[in-house]
N, C-alpha and C. Protein backbone atom coordinates (compact mmCIF):
# COMPACT_ATOMS: atom_id res chain seq x y z
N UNK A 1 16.34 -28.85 6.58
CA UNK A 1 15.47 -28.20 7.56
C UNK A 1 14.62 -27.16 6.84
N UNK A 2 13.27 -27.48 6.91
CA UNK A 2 12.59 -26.19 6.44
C UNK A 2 12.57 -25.20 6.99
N UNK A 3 12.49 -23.79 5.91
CA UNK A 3 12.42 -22.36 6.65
C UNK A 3 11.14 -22.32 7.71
N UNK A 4 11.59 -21.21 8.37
CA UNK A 4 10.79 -20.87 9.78
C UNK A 4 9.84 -20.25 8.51
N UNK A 5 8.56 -20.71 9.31
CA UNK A 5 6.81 -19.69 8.40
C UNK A 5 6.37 -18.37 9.43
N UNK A 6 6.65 -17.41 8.22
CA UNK A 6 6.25 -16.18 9.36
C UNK A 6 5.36 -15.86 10.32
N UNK A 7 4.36 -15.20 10.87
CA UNK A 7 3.54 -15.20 11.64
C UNK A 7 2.39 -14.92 10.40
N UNK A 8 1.19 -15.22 11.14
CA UNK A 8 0.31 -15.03 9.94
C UNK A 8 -0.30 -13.38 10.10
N UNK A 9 -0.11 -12.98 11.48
CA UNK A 9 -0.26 -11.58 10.88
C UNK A 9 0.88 -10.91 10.53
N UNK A 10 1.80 -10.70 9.76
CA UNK A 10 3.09 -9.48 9.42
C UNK A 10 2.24 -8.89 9.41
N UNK A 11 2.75 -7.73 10.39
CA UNK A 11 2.57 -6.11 10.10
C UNK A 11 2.85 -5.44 8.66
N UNK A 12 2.34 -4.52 8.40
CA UNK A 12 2.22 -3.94 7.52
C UNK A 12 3.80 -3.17 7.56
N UNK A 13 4.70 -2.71 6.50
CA UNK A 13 5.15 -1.76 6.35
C UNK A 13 5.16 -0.33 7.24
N UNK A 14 4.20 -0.29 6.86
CA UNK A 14 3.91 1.39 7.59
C UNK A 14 3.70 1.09 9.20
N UNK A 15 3.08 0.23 9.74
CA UNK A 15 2.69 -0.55 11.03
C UNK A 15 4.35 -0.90 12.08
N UNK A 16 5.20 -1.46 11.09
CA UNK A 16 6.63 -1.70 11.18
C UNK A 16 7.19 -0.25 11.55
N UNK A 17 6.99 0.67 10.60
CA UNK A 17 7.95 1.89 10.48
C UNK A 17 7.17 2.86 11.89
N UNK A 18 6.24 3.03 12.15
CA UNK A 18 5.58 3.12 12.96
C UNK A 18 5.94 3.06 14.56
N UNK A 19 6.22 1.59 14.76
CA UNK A 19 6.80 1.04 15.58
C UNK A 19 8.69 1.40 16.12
N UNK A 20 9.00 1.30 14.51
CA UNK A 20 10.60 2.14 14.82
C UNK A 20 10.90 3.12 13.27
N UNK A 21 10.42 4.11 14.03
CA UNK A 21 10.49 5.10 12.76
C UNK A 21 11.95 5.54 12.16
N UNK A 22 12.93 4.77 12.83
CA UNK A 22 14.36 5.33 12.55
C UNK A 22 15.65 3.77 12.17
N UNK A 23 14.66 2.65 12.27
CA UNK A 23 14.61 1.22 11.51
C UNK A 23 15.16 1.72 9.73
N UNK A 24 16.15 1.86 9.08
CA UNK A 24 16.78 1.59 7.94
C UNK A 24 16.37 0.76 7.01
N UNK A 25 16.13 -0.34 7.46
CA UNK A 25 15.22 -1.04 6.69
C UNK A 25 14.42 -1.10 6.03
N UNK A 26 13.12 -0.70 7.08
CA UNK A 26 12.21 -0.56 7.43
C UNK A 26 11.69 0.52 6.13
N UNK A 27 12.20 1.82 6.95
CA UNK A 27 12.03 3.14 5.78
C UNK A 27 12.09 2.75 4.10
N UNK A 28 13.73 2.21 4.11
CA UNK A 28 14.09 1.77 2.81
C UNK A 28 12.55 1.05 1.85
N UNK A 29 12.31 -0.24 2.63
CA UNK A 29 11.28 -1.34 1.81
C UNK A 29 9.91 0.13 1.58
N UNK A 30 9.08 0.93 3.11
CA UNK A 30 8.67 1.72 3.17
C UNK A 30 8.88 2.69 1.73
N UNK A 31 9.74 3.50 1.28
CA UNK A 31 9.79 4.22 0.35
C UNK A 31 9.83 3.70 -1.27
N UNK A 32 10.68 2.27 -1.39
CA UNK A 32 10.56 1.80 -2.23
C UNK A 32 8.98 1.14 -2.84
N UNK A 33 8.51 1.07 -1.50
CA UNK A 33 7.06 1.06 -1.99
C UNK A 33 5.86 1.51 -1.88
N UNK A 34 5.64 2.65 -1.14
CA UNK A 34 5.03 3.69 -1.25
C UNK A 34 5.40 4.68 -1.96
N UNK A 35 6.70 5.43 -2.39
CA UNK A 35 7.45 5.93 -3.61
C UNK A 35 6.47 6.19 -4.59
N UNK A 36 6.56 5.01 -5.57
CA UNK A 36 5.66 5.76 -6.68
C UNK A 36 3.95 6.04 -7.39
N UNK A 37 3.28 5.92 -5.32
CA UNK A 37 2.95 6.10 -5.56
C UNK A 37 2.19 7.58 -5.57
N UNK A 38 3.26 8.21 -4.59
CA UNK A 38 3.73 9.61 -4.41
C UNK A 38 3.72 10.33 -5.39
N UNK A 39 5.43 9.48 -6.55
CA UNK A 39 5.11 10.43 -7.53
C UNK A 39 4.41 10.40 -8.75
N UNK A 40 3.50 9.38 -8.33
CA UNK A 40 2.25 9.69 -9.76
C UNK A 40 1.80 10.55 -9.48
N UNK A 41 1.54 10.41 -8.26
CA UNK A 41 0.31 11.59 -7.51
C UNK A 41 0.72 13.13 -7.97
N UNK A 42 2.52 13.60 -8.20
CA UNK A 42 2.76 14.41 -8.50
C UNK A 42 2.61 14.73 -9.75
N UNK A 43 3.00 13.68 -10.83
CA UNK A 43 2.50 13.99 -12.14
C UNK A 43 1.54 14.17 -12.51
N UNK A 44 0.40 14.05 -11.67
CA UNK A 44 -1.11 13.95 -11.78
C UNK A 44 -1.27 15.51 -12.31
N UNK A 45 -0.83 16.03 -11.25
CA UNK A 45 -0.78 17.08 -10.72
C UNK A 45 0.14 18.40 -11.62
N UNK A 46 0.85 18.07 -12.49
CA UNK A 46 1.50 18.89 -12.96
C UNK A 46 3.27 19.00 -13.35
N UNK A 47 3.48 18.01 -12.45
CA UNK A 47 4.73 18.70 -12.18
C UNK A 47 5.98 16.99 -13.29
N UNK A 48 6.95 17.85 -13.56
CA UNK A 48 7.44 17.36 -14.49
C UNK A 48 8.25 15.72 -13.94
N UNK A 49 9.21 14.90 -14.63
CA UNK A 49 9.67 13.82 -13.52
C UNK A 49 10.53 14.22 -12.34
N UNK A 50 11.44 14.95 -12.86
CA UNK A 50 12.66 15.69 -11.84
C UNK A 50 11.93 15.84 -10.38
N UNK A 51 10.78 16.49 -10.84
CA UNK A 51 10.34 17.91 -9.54
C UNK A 51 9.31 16.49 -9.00
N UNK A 52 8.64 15.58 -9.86
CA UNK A 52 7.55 14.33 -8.92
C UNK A 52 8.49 13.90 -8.28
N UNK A 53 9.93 13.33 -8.65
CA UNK A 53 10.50 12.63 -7.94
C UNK A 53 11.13 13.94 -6.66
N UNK A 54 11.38 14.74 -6.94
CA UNK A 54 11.62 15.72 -5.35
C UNK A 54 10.18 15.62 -4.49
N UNK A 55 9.60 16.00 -4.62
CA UNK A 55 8.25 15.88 -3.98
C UNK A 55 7.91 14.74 -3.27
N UNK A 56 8.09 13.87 -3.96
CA UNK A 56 8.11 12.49 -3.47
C UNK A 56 8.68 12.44 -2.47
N UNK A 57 10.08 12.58 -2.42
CA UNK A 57 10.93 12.47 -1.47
C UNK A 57 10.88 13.23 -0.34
N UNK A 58 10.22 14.51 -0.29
CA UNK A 58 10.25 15.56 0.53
C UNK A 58 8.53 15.17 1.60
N UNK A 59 8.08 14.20 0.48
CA UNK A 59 5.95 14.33 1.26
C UNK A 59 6.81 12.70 1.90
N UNK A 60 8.14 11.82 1.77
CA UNK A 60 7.93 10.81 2.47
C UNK A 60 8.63 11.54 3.78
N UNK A 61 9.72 12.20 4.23
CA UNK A 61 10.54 12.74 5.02
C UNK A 61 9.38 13.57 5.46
N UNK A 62 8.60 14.40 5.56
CA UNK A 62 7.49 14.72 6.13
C UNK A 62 6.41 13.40 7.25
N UNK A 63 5.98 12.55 6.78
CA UNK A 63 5.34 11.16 6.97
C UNK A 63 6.73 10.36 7.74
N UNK A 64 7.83 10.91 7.09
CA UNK A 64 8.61 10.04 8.26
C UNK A 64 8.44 10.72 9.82
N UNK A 65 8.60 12.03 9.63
CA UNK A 65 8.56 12.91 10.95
C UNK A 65 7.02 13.21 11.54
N UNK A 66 5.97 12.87 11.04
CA UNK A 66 4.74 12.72 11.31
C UNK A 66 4.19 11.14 12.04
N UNK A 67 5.01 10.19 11.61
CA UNK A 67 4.85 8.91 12.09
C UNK A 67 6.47 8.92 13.16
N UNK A 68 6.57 9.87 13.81
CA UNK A 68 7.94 10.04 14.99
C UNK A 68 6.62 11.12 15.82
N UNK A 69 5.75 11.78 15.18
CA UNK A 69 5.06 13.09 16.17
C UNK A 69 3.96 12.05 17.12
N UNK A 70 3.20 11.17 16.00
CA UNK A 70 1.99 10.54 16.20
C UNK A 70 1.86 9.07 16.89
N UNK A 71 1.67 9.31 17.96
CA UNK A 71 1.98 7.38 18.37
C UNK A 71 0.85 6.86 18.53
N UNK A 72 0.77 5.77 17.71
CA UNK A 72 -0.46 4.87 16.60
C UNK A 72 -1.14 4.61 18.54
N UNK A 73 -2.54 4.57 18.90
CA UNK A 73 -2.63 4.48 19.84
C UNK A 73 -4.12 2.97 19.25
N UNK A 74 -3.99 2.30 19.95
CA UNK A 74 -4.29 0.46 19.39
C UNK A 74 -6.30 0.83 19.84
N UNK A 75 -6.49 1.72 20.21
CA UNK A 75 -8.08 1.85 20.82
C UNK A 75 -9.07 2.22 19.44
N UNK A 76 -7.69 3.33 18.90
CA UNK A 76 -8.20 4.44 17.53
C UNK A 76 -7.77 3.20 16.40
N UNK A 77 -8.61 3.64 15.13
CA UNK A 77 -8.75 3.06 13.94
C UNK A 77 -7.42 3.36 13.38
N UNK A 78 -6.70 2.17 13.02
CA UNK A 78 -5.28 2.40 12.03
C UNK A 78 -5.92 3.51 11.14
N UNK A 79 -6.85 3.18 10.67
CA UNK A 79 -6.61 4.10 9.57
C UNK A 79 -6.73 5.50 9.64
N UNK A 80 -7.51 5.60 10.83
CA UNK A 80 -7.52 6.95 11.02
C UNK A 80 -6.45 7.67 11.65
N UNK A 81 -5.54 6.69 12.03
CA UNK A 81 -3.86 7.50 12.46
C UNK A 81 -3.48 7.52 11.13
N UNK A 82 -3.65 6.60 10.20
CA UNK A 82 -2.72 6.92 8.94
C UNK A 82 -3.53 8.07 8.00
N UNK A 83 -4.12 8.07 7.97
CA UNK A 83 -5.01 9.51 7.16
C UNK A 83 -4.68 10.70 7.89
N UNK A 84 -4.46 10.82 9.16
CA UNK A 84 -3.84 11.68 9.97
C UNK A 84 -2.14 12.56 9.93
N UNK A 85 -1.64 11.03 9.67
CA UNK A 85 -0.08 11.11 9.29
C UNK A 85 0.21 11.47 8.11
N UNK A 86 -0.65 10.91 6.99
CA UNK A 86 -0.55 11.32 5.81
C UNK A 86 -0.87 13.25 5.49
N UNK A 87 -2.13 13.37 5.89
CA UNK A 87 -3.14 14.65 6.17
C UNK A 87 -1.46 15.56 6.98
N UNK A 88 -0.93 15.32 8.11
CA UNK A 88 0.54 15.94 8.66
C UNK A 88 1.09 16.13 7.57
N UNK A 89 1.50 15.10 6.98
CA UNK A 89 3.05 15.33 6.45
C UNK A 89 2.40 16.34 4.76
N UNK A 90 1.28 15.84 4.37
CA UNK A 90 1.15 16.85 3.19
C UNK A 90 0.88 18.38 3.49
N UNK A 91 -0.31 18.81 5.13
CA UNK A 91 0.45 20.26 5.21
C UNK A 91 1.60 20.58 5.28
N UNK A 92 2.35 20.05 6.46
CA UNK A 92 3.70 20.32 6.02
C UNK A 92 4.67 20.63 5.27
N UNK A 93 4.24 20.13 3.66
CA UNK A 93 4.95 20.16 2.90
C UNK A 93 4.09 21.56 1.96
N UNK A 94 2.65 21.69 2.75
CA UNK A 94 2.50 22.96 1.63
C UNK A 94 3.12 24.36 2.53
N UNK A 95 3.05 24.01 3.92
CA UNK A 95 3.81 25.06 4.48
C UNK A 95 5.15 25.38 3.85
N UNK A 96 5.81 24.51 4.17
CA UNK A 96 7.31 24.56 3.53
C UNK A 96 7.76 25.32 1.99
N UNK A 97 6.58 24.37 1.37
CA UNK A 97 6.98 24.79 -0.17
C UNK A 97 6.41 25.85 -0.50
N UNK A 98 5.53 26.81 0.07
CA UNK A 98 4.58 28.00 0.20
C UNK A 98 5.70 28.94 -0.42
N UNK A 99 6.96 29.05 0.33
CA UNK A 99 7.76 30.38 0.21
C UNK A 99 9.12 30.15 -0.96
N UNK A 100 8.68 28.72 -1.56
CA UNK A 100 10.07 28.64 -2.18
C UNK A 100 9.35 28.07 -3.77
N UNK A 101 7.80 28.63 -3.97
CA UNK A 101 6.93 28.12 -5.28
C UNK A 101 7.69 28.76 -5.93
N UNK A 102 8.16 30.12 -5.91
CA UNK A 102 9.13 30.33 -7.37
C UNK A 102 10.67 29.46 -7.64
N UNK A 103 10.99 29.75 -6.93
CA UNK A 103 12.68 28.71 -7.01
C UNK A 103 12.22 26.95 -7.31
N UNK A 104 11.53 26.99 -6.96
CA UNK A 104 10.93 25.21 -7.65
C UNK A 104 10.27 24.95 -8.68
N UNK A 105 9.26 26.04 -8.98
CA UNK A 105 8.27 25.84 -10.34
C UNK A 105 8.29 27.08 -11.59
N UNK A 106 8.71 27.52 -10.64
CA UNK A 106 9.06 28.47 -11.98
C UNK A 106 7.77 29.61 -12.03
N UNK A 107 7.12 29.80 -13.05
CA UNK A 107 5.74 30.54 -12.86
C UNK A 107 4.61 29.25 -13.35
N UNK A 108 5.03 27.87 -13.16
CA UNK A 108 4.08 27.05 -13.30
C UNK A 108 3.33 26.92 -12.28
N UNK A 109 1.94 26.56 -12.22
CA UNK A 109 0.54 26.33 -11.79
C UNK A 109 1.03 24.99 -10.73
N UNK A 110 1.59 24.37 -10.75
CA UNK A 110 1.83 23.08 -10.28
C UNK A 110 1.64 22.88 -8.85
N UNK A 111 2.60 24.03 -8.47
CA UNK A 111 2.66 24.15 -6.49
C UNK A 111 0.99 24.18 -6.28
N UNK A 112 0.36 25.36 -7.06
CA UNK A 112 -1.03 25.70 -6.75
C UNK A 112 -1.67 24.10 -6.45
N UNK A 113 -1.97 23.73 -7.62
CA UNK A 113 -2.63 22.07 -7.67
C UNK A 113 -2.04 21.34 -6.37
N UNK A 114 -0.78 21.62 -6.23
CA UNK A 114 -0.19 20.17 -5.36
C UNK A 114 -1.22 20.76 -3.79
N UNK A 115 -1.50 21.64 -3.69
CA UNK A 115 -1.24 22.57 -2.40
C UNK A 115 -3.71 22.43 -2.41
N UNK A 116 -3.66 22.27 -3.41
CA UNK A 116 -5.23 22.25 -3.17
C UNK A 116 -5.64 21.31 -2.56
N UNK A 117 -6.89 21.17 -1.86
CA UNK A 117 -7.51 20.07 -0.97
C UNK A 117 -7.66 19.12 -1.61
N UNK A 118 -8.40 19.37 -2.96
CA UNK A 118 -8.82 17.89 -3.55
C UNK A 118 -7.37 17.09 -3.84
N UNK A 119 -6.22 17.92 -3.82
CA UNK A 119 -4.58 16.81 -4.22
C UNK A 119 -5.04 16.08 -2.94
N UNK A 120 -4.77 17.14 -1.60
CA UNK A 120 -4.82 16.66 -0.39
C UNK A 120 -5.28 15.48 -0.05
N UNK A 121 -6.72 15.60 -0.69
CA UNK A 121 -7.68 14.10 -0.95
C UNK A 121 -7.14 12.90 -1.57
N UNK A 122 -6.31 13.24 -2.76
CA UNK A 122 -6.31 12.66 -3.31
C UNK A 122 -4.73 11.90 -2.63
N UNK A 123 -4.01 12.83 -2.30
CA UNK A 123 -2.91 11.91 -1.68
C UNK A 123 -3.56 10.81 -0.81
N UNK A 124 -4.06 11.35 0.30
CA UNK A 124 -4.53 10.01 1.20
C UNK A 124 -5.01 8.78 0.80
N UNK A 125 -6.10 9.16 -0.51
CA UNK A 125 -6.43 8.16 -1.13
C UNK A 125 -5.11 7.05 -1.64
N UNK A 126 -4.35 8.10 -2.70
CA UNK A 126 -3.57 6.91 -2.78
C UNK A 126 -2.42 6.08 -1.54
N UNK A 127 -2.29 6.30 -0.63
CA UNK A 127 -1.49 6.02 0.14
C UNK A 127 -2.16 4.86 0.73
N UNK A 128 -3.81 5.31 0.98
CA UNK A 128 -4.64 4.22 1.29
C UNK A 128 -4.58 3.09 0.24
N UNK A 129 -4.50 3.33 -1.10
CA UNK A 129 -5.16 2.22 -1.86
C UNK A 129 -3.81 1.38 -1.45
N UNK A 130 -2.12 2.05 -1.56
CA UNK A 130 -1.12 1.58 -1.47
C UNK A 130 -1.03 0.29 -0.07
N UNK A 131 -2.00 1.28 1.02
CA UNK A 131 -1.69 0.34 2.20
C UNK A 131 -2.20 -0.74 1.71
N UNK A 132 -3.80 -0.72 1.32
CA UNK A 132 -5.23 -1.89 0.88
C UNK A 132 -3.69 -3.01 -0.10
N UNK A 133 -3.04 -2.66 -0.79
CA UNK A 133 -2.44 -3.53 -1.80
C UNK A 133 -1.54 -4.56 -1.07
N UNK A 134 -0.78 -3.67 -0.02
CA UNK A 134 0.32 -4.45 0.87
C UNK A 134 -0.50 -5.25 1.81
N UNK A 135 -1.63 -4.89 2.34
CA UNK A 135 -2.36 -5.96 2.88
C UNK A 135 -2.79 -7.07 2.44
N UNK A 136 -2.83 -6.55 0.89
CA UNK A 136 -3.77 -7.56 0.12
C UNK A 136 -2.44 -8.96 -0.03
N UNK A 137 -1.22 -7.91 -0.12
CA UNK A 137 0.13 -9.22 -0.51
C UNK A 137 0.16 -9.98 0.66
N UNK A 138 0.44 -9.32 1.89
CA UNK A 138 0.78 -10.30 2.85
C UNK A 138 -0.26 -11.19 3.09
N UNK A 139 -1.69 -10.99 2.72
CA UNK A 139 -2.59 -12.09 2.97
C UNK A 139 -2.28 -13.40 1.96
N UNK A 140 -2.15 -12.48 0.37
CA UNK A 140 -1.84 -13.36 -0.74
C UNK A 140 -0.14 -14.78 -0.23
N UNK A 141 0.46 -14.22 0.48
CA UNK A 141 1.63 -14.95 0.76
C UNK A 141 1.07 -16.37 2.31
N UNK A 142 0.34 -15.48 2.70
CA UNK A 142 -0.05 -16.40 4.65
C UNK A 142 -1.19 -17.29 4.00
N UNK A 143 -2.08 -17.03 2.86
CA UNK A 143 -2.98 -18.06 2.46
C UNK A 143 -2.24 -19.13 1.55
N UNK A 144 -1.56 -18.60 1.05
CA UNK A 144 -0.78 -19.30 -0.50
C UNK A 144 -0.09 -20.93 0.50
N UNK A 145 0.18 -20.61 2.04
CA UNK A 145 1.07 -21.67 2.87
C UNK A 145 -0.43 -22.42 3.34
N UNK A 146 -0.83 -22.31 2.94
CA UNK A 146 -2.52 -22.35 3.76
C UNK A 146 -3.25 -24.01 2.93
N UNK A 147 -3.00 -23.17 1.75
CA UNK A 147 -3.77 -24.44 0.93
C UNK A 147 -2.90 -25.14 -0.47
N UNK A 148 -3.66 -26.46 -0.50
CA UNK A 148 -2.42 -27.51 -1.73
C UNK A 148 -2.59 -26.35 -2.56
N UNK A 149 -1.04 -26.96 -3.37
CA UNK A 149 -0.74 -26.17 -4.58
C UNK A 149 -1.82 -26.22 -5.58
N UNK A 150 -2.40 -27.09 -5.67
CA UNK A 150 -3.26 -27.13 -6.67
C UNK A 150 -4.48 -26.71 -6.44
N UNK A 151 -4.91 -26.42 -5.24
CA UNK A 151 -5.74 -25.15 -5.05
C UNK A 151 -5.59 -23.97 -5.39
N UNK A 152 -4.03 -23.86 -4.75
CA UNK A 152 -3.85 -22.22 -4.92
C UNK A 152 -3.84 -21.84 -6.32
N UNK A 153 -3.11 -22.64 -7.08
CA UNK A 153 -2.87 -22.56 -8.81
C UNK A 153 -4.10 -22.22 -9.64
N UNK A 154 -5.14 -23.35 -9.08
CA UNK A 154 -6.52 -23.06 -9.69
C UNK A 154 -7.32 -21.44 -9.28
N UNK A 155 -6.76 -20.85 -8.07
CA UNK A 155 -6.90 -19.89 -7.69
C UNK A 155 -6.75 -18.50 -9.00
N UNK A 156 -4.89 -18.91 -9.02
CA UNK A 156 -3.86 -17.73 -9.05
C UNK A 156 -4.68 -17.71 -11.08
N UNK A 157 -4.61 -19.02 -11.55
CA UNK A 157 -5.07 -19.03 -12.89
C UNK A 157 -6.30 -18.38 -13.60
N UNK A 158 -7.45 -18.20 -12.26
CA UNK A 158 -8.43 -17.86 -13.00
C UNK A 158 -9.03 -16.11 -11.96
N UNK A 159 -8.37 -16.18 -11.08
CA UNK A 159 -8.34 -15.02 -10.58
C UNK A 159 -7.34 -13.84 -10.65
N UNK A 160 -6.16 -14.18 -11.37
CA UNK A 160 -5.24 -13.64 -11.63
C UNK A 160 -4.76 -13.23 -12.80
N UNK A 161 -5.07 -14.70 -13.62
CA UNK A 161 -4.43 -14.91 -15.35
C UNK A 161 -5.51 -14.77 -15.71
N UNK A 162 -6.85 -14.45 -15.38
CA UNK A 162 -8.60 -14.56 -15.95
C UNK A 162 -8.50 -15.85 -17.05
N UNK A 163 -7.93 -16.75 -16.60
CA UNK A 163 -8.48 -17.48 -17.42
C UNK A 163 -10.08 -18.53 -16.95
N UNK A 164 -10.69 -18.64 -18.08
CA UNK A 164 -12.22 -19.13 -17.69
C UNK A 164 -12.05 -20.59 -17.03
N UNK A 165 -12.13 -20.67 -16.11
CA UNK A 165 -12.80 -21.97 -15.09
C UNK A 165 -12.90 -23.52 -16.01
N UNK A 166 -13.41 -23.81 -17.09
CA UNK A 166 -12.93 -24.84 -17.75
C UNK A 166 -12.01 -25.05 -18.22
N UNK A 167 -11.22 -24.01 -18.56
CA UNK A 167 -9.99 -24.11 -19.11
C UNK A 167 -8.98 -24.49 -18.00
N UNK A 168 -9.02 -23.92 -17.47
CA UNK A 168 -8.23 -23.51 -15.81
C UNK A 168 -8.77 -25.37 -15.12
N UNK A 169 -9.57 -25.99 -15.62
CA UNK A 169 -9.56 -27.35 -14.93
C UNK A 169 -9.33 -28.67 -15.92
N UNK A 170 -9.24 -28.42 -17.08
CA UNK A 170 -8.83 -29.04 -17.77
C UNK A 170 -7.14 -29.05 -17.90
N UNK A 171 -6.55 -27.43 -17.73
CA UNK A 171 -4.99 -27.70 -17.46
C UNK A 171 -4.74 -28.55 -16.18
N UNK A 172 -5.26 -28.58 -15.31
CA UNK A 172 -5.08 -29.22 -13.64
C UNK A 172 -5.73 -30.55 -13.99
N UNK A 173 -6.43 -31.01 -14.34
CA UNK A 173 -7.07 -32.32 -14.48
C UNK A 173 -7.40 -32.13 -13.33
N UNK A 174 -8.82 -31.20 -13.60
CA UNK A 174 -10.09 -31.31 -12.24
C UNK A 174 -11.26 -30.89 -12.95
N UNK A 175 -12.16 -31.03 -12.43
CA UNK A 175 -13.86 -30.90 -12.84
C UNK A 175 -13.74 -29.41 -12.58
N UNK A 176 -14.44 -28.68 -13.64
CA UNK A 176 -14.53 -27.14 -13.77
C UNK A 176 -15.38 -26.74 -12.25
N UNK A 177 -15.89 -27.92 -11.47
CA UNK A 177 -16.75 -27.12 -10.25
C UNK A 177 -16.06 -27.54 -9.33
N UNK A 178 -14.75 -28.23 -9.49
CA UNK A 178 -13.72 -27.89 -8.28
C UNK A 178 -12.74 -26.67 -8.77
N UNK A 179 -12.47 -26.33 -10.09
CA UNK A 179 -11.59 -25.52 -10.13
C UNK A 179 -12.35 -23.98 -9.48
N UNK A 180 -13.79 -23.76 -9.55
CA UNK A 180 -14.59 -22.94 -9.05
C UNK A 180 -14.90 -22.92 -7.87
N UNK A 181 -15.03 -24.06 -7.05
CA UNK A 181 -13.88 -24.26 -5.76
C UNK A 181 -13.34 -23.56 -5.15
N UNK A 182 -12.38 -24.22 -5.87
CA UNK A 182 -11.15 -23.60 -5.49
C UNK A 182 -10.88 -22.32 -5.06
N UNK A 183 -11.22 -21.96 -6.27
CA UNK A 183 -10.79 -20.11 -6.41
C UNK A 183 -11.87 -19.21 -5.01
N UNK A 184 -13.34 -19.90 -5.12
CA UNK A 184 -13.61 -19.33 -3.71
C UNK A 184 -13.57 -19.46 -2.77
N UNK A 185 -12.74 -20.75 -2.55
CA UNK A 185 -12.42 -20.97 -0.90
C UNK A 185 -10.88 -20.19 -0.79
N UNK A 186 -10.29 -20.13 -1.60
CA UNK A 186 -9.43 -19.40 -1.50
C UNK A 186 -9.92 -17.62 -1.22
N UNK A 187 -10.45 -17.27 -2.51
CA UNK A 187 -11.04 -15.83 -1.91
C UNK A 187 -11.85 -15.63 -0.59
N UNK A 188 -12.12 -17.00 -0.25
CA UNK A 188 -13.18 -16.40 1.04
C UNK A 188 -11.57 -16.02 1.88
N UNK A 189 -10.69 -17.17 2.02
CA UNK A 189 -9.94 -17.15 3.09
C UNK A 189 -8.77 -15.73 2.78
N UNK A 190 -8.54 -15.34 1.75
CA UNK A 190 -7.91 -13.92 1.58
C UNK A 190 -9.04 -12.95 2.29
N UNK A 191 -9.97 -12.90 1.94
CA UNK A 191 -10.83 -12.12 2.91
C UNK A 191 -10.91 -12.25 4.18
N UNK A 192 -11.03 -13.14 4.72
CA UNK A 192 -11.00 -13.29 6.23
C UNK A 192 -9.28 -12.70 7.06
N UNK A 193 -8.19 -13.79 5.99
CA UNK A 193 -7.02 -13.01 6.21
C UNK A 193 -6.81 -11.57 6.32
N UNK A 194 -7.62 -10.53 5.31
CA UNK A 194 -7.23 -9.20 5.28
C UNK A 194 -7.85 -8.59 5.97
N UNK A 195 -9.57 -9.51 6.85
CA UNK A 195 -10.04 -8.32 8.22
C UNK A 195 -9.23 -8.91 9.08
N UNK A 196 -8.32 -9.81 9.75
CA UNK A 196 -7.52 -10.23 10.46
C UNK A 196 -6.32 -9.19 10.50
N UNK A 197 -6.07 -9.12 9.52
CA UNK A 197 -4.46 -8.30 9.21
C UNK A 197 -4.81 -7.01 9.98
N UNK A 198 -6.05 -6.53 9.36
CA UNK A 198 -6.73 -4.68 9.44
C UNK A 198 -7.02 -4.96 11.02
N UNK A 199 -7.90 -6.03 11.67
CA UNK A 199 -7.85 -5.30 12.75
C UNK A 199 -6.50 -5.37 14.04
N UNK A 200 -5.35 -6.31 13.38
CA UNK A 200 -4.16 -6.39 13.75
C UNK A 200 -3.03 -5.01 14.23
N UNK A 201 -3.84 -4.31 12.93
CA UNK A 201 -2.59 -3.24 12.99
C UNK A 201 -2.65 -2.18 14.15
């Protein structure tokens, strides 16, 4: 018996956690993959691995209790609840950490940076690029069931492995202007998949 095929829109992660902000799961997959990109954001910034990885942990438990304050309302732009939630949980965390910059950093500069607007900016950004990536997978998985293997391959080979289009159709035994094809009927349909997904959420 073949496996059940998921729905072609999965929700996003954050869309999921959203929905049940107190889901175990949910959080878990959530942190494991939004995580690092938290604590780059902290090393960016100053602060050593110990203290990125606290931070990390403290700006997701913020965003957990910011996505429990904020209920995603389906009229407003996902993204503008999640730039919102994100934008929550990082004041939050400069409130918090405001009174305890010596017991955490010592007389380092670090809190300062984490606590400036442009971090501020810059967190959302990455959280955004993080969401843009998980969208980009679940499309990469709902198209991949979509089309023959040997589409997708000619795809994954020259859009993925960069390898050049004759090469990439000479391994497949196909004419270099189907392996070119290929790869854009596939990219058209990841595109169409990922405004599907976005206006899903």
């Amino acid at each position: 018996m073949s496996p059940a095929v998921p729905p072609s829109t999965n929700p996003s992660l954050i869309v999921r956690l959203s929905a049940a902000p107190h889901d175990p799961q949910t959080w878990q997959q959530f942190v494991l993959l939004y995580g690092p990109s938290l604590v780059g954001w902290g090393r960016r910034y100053g602060l050593q691995e110990a203290d990125a990885q606290d931070v990390s942990q403290t700006v997701l438990l913020q965003i957990s209790r910011q996505i429990q304050r904020l209920v995603y309302d389906p009229d407003r732009s996902f993204r503008g609840w999640l730039r919102a939630v994100v934008h929550g949980a990082w004041c939050d965390w400069v409130e918090q950490r405001a009174s305890q910059k010596e017991q955490l950093f010592g007389h380092s500069n670090a809190q300062n940076n984490l606590a400036a607007l442009e971090a501020g900016d810059d967190l959302l950004s990455r959280m955004e690029a993080q969401y843009d990536r998980e969208l980009y997978e679940i499309a990469l998985q709902h198209v991949q069931r979509r089309v023959e293997p040997q589409t997708w391959q000619a795809f994954q080979l020259q859009a993925i492995d960069l390898i050049p289009p004759a090469v990439v159709a000479a391994r497949l035994g196909m004419t270099t202007a189907a392996a070119i094809a290929a790869r854009y009927r596939v990219t058209t349909l990841l595109r169409a998949q990922v405004a599907r997904l976005e206006s899903a959420q």
